[in-house]
C-alpha atoms as a PDB file:
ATOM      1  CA  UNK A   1     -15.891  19.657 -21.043  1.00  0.00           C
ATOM      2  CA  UNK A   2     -14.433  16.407 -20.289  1.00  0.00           C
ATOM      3  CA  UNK A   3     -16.263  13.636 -18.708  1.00  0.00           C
ATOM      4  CA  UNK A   4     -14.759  11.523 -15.986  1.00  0.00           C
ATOM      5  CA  UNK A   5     -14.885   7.906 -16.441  1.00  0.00           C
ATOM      6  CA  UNK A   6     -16.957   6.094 -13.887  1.00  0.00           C
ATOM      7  CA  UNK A   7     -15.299   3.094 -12.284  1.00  0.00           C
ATOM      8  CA  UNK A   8     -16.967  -0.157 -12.174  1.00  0.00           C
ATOM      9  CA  UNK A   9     -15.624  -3.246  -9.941  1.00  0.00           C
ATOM     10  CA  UNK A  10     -16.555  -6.442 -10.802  1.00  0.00           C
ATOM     11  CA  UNK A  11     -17.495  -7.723  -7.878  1.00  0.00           C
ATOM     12  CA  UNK A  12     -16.485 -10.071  -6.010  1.00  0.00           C
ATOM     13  CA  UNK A  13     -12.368  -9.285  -7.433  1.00  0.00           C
ATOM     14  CA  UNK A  14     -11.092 -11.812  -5.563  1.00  0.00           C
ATOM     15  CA  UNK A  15     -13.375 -15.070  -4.215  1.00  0.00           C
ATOM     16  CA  UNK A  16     -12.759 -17.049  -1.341  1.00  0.00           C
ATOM     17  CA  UNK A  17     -10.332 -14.502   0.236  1.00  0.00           C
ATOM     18  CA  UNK A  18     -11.488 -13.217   3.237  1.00  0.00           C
ATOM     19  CA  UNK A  19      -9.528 -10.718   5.024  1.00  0.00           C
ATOM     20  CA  UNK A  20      -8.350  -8.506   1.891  1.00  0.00           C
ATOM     21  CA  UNK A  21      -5.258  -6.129   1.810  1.00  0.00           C
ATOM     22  CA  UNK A  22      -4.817  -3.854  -0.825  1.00  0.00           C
ATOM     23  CA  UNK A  23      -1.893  -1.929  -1.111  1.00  0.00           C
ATOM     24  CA  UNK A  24      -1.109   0.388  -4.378  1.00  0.00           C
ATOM     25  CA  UNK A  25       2.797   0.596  -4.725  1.00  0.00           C
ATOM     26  CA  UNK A  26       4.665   3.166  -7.084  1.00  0.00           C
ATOM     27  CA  UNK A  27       5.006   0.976  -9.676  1.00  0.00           C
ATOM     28  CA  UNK A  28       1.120   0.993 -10.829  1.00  0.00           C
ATOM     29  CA  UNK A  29       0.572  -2.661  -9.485  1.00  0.00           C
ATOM     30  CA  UNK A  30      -1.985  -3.155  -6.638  1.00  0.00           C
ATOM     31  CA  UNK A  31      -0.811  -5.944  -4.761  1.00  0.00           C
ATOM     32  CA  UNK A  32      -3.158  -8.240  -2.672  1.00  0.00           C
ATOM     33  CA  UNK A  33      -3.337 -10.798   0.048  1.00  0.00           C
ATOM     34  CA  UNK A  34      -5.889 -12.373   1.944  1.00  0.00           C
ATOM     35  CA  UNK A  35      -6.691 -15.539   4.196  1.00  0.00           C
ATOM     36  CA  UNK A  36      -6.060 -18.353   1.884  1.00  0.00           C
ATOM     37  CA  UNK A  37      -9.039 -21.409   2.786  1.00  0.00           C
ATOM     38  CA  UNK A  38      -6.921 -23.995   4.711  1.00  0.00           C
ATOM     39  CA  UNK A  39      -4.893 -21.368   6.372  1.00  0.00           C
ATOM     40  CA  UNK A  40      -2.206 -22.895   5.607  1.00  0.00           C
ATOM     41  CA  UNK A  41       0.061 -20.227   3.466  1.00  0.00           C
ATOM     42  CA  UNK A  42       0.196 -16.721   2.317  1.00  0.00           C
ATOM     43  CA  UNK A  43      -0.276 -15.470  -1.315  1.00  0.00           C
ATOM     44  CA  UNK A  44       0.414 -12.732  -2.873  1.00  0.00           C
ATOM     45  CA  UNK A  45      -1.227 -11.412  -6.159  1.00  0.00           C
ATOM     46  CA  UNK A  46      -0.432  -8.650  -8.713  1.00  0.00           C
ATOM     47  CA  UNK A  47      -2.542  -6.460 -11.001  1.00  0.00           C
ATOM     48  CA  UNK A  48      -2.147  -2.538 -12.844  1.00  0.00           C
ATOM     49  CA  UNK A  49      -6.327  -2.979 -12.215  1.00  0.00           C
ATOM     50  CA  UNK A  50      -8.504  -4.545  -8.900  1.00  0.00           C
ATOM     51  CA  UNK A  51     -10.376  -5.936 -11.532  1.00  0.00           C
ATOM     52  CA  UNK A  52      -7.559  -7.551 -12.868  1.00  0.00           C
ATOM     53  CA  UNK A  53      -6.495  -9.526  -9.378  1.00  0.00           C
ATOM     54  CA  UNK A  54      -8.929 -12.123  -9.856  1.00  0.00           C
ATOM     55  CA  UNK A  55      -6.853 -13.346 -12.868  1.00  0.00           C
ATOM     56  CA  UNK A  56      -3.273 -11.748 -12.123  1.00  0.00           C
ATOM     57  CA  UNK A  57       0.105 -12.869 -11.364  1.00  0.00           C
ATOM     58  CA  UNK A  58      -0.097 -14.981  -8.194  1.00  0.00           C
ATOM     59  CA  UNK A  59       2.771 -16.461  -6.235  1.00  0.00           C
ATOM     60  CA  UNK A  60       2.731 -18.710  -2.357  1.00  0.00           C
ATOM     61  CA  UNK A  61       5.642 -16.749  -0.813  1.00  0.00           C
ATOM     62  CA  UNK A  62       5.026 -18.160   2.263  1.00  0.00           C
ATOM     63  CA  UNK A  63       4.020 -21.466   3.948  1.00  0.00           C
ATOM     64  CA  UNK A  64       3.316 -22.620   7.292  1.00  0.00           C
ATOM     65  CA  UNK A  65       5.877 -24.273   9.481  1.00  0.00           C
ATOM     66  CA  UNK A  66       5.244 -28.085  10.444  1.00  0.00           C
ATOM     67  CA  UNK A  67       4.776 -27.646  13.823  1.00  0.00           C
ATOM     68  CA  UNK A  68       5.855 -25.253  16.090  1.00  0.00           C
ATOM     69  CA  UNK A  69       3.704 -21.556  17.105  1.00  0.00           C
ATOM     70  CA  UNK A  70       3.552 -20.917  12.946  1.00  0.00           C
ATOM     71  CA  UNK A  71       1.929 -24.104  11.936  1.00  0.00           C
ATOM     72  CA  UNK A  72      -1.588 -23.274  11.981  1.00  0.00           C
ATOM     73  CA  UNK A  73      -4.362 -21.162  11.160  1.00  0.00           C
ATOM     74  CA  UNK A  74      -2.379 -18.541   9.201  1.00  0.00           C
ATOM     75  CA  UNK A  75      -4.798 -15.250   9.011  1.00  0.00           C
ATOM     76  CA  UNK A  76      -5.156 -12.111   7.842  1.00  0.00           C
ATOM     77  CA  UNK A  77      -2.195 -11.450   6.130  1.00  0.00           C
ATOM     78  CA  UNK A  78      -1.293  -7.586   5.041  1.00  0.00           C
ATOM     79  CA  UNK A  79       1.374  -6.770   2.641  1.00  0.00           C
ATOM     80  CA  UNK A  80       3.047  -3.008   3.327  1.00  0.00           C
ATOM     81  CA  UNK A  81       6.189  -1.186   1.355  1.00  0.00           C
ATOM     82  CA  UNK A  82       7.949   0.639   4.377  1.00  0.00           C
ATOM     83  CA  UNK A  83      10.794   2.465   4.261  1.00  0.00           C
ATOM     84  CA  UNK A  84      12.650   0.444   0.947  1.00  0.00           C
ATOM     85  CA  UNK A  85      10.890  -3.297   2.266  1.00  0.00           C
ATOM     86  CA  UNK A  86       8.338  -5.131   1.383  1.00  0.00           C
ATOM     87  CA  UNK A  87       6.581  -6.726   4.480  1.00  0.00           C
ATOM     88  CA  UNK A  88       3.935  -8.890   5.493  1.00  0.00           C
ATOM     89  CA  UNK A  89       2.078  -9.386   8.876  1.00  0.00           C
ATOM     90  CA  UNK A  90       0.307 -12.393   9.851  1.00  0.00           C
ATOM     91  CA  UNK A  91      -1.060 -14.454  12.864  1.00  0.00           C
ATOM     92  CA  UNK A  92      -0.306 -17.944  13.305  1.00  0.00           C
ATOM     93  CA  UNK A  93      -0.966 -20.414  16.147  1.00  0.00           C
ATOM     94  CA  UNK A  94       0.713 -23.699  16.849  1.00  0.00           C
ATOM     95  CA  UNK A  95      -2.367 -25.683  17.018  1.00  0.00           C
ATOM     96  CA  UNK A  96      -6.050 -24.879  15.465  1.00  0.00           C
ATOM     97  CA  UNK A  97      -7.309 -25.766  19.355  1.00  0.00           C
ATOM     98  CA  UNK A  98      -8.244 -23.128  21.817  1.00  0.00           C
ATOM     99  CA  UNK A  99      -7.573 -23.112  25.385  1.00  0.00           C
ATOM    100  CA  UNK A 100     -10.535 -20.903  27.156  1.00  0.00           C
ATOM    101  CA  UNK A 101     -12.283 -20.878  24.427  1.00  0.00           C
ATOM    102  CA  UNK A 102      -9.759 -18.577  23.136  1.00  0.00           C
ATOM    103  CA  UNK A 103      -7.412 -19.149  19.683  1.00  0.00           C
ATOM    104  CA  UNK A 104      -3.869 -19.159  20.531  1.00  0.00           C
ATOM    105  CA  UNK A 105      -2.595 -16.815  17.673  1.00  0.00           C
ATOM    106  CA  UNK A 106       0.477 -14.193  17.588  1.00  0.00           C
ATOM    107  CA  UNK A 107       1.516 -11.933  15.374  1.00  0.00           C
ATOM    108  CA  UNK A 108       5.076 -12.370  12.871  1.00  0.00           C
ATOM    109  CA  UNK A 109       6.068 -10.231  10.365  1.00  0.00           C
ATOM    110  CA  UNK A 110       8.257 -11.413   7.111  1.00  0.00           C
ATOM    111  CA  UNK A 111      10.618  -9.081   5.044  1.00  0.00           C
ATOM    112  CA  UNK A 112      11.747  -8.885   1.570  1.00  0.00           C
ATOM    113  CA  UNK A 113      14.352  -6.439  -0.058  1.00  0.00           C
ATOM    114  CA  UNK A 114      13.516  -7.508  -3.634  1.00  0.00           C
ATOM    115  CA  UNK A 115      11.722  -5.094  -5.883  1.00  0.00           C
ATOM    116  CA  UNK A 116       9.430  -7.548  -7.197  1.00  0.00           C
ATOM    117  CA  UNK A 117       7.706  -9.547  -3.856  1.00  0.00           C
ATOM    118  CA  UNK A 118       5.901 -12.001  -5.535  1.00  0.00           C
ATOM    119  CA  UNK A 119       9.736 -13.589  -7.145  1.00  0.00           C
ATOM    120  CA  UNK A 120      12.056 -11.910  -3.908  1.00  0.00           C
ATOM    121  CA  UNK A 121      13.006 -14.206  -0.839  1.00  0.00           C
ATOM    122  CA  UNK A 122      10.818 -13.551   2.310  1.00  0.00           C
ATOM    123  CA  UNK A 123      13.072 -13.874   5.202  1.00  0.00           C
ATOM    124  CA  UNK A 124      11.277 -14.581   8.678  1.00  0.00           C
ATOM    125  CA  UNK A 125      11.672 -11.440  11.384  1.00  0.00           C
ATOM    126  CA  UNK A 126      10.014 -13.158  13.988  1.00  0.00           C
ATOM    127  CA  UNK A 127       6.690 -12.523  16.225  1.00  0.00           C
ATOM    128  CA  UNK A 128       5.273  -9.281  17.209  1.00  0.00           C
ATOM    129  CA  UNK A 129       6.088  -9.040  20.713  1.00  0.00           C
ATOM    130  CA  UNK A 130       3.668  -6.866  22.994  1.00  0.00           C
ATOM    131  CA  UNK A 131       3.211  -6.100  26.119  1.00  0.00           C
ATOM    132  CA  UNK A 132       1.435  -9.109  27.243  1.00  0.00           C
ATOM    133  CA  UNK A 133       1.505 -12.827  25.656  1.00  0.00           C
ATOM    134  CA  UNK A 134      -1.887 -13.649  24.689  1.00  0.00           C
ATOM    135  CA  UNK A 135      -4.130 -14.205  22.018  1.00  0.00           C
ATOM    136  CA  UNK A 136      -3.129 -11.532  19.477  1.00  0.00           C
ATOM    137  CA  UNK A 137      -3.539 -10.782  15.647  1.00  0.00           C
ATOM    138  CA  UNK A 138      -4.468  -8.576  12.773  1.00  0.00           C
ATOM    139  CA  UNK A 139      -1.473  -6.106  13.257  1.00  0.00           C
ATOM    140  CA  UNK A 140      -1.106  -3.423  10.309  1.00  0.00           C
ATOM    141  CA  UNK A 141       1.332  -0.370  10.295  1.00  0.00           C
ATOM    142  CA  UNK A 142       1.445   3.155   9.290  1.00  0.00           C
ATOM    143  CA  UNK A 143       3.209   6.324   8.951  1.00  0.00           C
ATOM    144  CA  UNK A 144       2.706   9.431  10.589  1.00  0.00           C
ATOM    145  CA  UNK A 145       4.672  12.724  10.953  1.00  0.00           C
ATOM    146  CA  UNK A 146       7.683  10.502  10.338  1.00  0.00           C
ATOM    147  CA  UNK A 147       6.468   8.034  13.193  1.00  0.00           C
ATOM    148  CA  UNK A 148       6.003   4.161  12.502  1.00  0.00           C
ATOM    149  CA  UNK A 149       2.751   3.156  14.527  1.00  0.00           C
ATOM    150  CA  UNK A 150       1.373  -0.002  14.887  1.00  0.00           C
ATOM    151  CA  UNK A 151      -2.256  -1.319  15.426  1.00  0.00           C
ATOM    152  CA  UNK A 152      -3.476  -4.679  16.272  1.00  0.00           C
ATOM    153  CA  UNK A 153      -5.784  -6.902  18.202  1.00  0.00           C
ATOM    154  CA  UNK A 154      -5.443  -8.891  21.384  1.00  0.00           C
ATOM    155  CA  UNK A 155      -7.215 -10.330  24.259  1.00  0.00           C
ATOM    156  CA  UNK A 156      -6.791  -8.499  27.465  1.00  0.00           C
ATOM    157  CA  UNK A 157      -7.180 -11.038  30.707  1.00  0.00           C
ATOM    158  CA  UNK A 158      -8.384  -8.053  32.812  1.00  0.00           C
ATOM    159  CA  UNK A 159     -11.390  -7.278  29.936  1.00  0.00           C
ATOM    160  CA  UNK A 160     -14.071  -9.554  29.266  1.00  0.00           C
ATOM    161  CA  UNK A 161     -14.552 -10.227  25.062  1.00  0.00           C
ATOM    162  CA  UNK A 162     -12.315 -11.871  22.709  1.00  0.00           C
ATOM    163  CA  UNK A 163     -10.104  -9.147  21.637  1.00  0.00           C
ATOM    164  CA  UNK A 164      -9.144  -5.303  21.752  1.00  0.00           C
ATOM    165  CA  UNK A 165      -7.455  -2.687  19.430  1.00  0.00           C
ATOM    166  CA  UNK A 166      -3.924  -1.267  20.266  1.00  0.00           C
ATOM    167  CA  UNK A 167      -1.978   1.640  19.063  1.00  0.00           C
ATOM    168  CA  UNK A 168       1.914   1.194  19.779  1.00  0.00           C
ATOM    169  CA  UNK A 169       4.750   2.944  18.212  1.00  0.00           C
ATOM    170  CA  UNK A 170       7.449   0.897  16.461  1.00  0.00           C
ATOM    171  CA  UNK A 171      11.358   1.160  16.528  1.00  0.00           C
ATOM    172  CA  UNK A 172      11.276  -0.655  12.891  1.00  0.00           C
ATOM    173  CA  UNK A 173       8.904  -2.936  10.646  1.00  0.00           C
ATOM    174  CA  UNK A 174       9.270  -5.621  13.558  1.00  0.00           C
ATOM    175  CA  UNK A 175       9.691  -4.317  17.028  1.00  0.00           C
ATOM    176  CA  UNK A 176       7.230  -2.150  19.142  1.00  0.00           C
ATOM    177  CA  UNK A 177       8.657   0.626  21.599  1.00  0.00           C
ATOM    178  CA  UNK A 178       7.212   2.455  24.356  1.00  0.00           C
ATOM    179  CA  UNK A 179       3.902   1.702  26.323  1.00  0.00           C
ATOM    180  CA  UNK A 180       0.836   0.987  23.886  1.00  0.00           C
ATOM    181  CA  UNK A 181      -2.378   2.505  24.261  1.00  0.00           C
ATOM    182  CA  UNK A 182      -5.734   0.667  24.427  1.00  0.00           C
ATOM    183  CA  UNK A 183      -8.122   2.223  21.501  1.00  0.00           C
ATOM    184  CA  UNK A 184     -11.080   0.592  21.650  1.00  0.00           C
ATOM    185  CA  UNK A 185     -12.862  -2.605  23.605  1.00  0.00           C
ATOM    186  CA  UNK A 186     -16.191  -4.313  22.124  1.00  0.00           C
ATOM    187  CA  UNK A 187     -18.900  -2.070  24.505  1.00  0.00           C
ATOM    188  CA  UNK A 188     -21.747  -1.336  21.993  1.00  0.00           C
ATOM    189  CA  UNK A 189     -23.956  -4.381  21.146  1.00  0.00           C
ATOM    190  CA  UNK A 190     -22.959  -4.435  17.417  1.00  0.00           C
ATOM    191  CA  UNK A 191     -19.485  -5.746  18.953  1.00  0.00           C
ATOM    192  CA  UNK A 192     -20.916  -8.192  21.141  1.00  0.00           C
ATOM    193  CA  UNK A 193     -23.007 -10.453  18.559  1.00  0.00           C
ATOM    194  CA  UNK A 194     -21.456 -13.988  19.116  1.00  0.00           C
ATOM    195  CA  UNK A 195     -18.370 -12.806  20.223  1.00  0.00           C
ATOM    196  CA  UNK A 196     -17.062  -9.335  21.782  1.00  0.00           C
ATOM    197  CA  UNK A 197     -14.545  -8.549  18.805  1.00  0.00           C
ATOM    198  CA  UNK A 198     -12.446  -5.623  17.765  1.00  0.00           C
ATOM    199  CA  UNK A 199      -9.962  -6.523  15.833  1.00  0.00           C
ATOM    200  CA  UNK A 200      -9.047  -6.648  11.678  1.00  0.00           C
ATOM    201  CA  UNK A 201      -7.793  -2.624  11.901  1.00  0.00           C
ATOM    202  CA  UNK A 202      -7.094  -0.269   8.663  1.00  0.00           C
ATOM    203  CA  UNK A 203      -5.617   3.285   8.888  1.00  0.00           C
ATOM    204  CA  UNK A 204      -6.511   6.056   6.278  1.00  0.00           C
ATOM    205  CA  UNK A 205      -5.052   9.648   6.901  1.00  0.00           C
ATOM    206  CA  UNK A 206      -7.762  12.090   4.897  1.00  0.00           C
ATOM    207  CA  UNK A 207      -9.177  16.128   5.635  1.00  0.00           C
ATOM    208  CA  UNK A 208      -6.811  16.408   8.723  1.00  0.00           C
ATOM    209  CA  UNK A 209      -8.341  13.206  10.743  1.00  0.00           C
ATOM    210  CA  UNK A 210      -6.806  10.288  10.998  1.00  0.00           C
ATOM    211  CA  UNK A 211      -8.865   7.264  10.413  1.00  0.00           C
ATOM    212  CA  UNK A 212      -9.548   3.646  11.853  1.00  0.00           C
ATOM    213  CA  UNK A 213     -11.632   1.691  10.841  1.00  0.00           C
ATOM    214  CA  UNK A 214     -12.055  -2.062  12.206  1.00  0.00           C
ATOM    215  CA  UNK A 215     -14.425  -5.366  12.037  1.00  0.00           C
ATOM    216  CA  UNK A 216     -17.208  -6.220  15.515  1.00  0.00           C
ATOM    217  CA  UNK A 217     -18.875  -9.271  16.647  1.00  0.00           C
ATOM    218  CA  UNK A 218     -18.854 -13.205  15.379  1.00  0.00           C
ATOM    219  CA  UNK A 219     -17.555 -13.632  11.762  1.00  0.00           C
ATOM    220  CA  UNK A 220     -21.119 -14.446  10.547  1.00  0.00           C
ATOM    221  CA  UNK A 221     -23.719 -12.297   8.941  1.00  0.00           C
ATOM    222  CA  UNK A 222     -23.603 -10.259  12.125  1.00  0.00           C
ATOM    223  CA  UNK A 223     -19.550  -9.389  11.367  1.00  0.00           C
ATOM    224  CA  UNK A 224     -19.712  -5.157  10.784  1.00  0.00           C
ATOM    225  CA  UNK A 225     -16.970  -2.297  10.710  1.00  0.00           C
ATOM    226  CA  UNK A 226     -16.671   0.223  13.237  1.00  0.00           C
ATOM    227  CA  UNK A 227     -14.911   3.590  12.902  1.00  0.00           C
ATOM    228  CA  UNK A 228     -12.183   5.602  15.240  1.00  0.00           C
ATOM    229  CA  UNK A 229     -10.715   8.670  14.509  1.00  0.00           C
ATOM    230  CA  UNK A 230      -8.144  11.425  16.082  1.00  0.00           C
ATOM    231  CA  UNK A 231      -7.356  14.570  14.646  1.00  0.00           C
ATOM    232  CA  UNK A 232      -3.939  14.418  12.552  1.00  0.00           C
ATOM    233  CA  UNK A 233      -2.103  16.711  14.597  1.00  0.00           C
ATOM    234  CA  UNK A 234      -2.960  15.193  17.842  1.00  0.00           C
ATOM    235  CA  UNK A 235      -0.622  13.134  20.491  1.00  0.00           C
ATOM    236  CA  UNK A 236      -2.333   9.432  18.802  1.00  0.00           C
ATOM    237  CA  UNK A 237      -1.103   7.495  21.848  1.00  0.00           C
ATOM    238  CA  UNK A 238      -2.850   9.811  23.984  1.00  0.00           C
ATOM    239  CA  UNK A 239      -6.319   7.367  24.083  1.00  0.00           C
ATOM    240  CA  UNK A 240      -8.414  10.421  24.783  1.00  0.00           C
ATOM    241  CA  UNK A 241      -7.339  11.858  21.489  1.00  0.00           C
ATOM    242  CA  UNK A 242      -9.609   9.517  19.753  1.00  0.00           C
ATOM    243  CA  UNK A 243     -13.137   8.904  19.291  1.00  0.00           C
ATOM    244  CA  UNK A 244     -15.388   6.225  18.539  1.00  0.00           C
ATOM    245  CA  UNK A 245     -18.646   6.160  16.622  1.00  0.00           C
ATOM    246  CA  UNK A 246     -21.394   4.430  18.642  1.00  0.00           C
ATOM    247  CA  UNK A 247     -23.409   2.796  15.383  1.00  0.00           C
ATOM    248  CA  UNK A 248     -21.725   0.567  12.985  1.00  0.00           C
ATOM    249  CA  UNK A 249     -20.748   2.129   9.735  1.00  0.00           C
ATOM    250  CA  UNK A 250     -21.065  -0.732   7.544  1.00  0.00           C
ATOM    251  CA  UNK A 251     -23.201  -3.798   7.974  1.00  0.00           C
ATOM    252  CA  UNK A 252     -24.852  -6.366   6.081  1.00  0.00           C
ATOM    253  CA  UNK A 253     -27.225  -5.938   3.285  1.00  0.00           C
ATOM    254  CA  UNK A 254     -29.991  -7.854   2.609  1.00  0.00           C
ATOM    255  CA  UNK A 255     -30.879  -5.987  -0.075  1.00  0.00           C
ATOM    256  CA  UNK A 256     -27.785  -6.771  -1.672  1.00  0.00           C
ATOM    257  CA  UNK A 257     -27.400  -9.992  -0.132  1.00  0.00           C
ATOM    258  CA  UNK A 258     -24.137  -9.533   0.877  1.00  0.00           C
ATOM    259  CA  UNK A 259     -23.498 -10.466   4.528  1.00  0.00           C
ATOM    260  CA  UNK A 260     -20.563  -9.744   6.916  1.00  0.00           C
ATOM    261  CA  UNK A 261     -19.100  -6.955   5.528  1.00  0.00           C
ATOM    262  CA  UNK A 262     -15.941  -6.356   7.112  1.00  0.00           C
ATOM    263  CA  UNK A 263     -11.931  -6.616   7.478  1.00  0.00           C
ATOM    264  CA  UNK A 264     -11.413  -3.995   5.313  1.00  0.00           C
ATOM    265  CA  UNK A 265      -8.338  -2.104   4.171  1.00  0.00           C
ATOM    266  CA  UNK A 266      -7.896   1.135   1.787  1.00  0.00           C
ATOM    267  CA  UNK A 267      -6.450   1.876  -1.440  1.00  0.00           C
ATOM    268  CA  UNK A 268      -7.540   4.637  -4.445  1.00  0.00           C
ATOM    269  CA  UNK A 269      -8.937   4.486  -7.430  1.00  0.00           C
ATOM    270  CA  UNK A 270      -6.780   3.253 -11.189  1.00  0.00           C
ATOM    271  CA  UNK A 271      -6.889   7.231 -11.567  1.00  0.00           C
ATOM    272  CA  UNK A 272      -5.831   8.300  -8.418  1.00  0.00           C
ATOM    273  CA  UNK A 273      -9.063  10.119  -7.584  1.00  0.00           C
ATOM    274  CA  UNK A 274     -11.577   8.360  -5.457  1.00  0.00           C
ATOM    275  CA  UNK A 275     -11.430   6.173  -2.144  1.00  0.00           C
ATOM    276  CA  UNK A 276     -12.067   2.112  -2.825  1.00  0.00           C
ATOM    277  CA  UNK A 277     -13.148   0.033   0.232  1.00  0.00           C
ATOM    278  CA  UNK A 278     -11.672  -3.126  -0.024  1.00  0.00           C
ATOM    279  CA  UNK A 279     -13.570  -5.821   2.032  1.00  0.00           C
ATOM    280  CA  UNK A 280     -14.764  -9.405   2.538  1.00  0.00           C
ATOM    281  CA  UNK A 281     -18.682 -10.197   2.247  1.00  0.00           C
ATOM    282  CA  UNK A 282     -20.261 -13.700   2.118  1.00  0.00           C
ATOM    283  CA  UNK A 283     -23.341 -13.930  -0.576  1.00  0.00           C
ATOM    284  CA  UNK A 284     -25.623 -16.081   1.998  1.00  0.00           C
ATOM    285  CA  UNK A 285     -25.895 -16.174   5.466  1.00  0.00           C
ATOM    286  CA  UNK A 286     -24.804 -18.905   7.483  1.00  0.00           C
ATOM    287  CA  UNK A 287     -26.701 -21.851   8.069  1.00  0.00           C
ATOM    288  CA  UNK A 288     -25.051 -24.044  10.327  1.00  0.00           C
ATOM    289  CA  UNK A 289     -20.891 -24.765  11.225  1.00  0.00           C
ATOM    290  CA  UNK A 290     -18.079 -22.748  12.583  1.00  0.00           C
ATOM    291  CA  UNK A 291     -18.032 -19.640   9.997  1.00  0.00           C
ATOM    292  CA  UNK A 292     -14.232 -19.809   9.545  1.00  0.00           C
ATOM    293  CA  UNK A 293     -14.606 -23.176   8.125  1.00  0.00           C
ATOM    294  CA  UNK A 294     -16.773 -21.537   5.455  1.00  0.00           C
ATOM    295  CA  UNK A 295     -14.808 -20.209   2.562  1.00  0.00           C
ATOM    296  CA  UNK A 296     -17.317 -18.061   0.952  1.00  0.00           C
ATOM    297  CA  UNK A 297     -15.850 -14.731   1.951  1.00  0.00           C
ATOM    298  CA  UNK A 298     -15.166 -13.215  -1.304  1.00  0.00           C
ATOM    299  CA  UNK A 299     -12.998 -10.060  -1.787  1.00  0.00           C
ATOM    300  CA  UNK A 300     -15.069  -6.792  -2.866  1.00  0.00           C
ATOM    301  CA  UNK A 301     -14.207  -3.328  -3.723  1.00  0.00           C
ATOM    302  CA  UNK A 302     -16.444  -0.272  -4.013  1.00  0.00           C
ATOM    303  CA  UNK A 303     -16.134   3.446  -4.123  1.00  0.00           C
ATOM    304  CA  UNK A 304     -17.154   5.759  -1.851  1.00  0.00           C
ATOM    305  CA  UNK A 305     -17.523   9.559  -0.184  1.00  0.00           C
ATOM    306  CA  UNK A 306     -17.046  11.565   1.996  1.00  0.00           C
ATOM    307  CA  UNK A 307     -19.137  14.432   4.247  1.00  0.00           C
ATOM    308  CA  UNK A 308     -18.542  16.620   6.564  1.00  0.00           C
ATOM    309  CA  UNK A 309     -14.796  15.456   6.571  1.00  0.00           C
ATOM    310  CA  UNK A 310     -16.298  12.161   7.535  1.00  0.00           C
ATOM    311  CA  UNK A 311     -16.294   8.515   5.442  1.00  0.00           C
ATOM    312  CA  UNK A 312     -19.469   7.607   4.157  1.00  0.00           C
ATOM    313  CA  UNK A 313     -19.186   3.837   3.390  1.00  0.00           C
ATOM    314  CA  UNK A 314     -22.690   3.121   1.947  1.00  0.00           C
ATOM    315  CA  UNK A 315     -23.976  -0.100   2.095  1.00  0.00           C
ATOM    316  CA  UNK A 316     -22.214  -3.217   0.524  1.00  0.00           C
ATOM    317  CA  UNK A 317     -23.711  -3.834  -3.054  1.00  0.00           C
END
């Protein structure tokens, strides 16, 4: 009788990168990205292990313009392989001021054809255009029944809060088609802590659902994931196909004294056989300051299950 071999993450795998994106390609590497403190480029790392990132091959493929609407505040960034490309989306803003108390971020995307991403040439597609120009960001892609979807957040004039989550389908990596749908505005009280916030999206297809996970409220100690989910075979622009849990299903532990759990995206397991949450936690609360100006959101991964067809995320440890 053979014994599976337990994995252990050494936690935090990547520090001061808040925002973490995960994404296991074909060739055994797991490549990351993440806010970079300064917000001022976008890295890229390599490793065969998560363990491995904190120490693996790293490389800037990306900086921010000099002026112009990509010159400041670059967040979130998510690296994706689709369909031969490497891509990465990002916000940007031309100025680290707000207007309405509102940032002025949009979305861009930037390709490369290269096998390798961290040596190719990233060539600039251009912004994310939506149906609206406003304050938008965190935009991450998926496949579905041969469909290329896209889901992001942005601020709605019409709906009180900071920002909401979107569902559009996509023509290709870079251009949306069709009217999108609106998933999910900040309603519960979770959401509303500091800021009404939905936004920071990640899609996992698992025991015929399909999954969506996303961040609520300021990006403080009170910063927690929510979770969406449609049935795989469902019309997923069709907003009553999905539904929302009411209770936050990952928060801060003081136990753990990890704080702000959130952004998260998905990958597996070096063997292939469990589910890692990849997140950003901060080891203290906050004491005074704007939180983004704090870089102590470290990168974490951890395992976890599933019941009842349903994630079961645990508590950050």
């Amino acid at each position: 009788m053979s014994i599976s071999k337990v994995t252990v993450y050494h936690n935090p795998i990547v520090r001061e990168r808040a925002d973490p994106w995960v994404y296991r390609h074909t060739d055994g590497y797991y490549y990351f990205t993440g806010s970079v403190p300064g917000y001022q480029e976008i890295e890229v790392r390599r490793s065969k292990t998560l363990n491995g990132l904190e120490e693996g091959e790293r490389a800037t493929v990306w900086r921010a313009h000099a002026a112009g609407p990509m010159s400041a505040l670059i967040w979130a960034p998510e690296i994706h392989y689709i369909r031969g490309k490497w891509y990465i989306y990002f916000a940007a803003a031309a100025s680290s001021e707000t207007k309405n108390n509102i940032f002025q971020h949009r979305m861009f995307v930037i390709e490369c054809e290269e096998a390798n991403p961290l040596e190719g040439l990233w060539n600039e597609k251009g912004q994310i255009k939506t149906h609206q120009e406003s304050f938008s960001l965190d935009g991450t892609a998926f496949e579905h029944r041969d469909r290329l979807y896209y889901v992001w957040a942005q601020k709605e004039p019409a709906i009180p809060g900071n920002s909401n989550l979107y569902l559009s389908e996509m023509s290709n990596p870079w251009t949306l088609k069709g009217t999108p749908t609106l998933l999910t505005i900040p309603e519960f009280d979770w959401e509303k802590i500091g800021f009404s916030v939905n936004e920071g999206a990640a899609v996992l297809v698992r025991y015929g659902k399909v999954f969506i996970t996303y961040s609520g409220s300021a990006t403080d100690e009170n910063y927690q994931m929510g979770l969406l989910w449609a049935d795989q075979d469902a019309d997923l622009l069709d907003g009553y196909a999905w539904h929302k849990s009411t209770v936050p299903v990952f928060e801060s532990s003081e136990k753990a004294a990890q704080f702000g759990p959130g952004h998260n995206s998905f990958t597996r397991s070096e063997d292939g056989q469990q589910d890692v949450l990849i997140y950003h936690a901060r080891p203290e609360k906050i004491k005074a300051g704007d939180p983004l100006d704090n870089p102590n959101r470290h990168a974490r991964a951890q395992l976890f299950h599933w019941q009842d067809g349903m994630p079961v995320f645990g508590e950050p440890h």
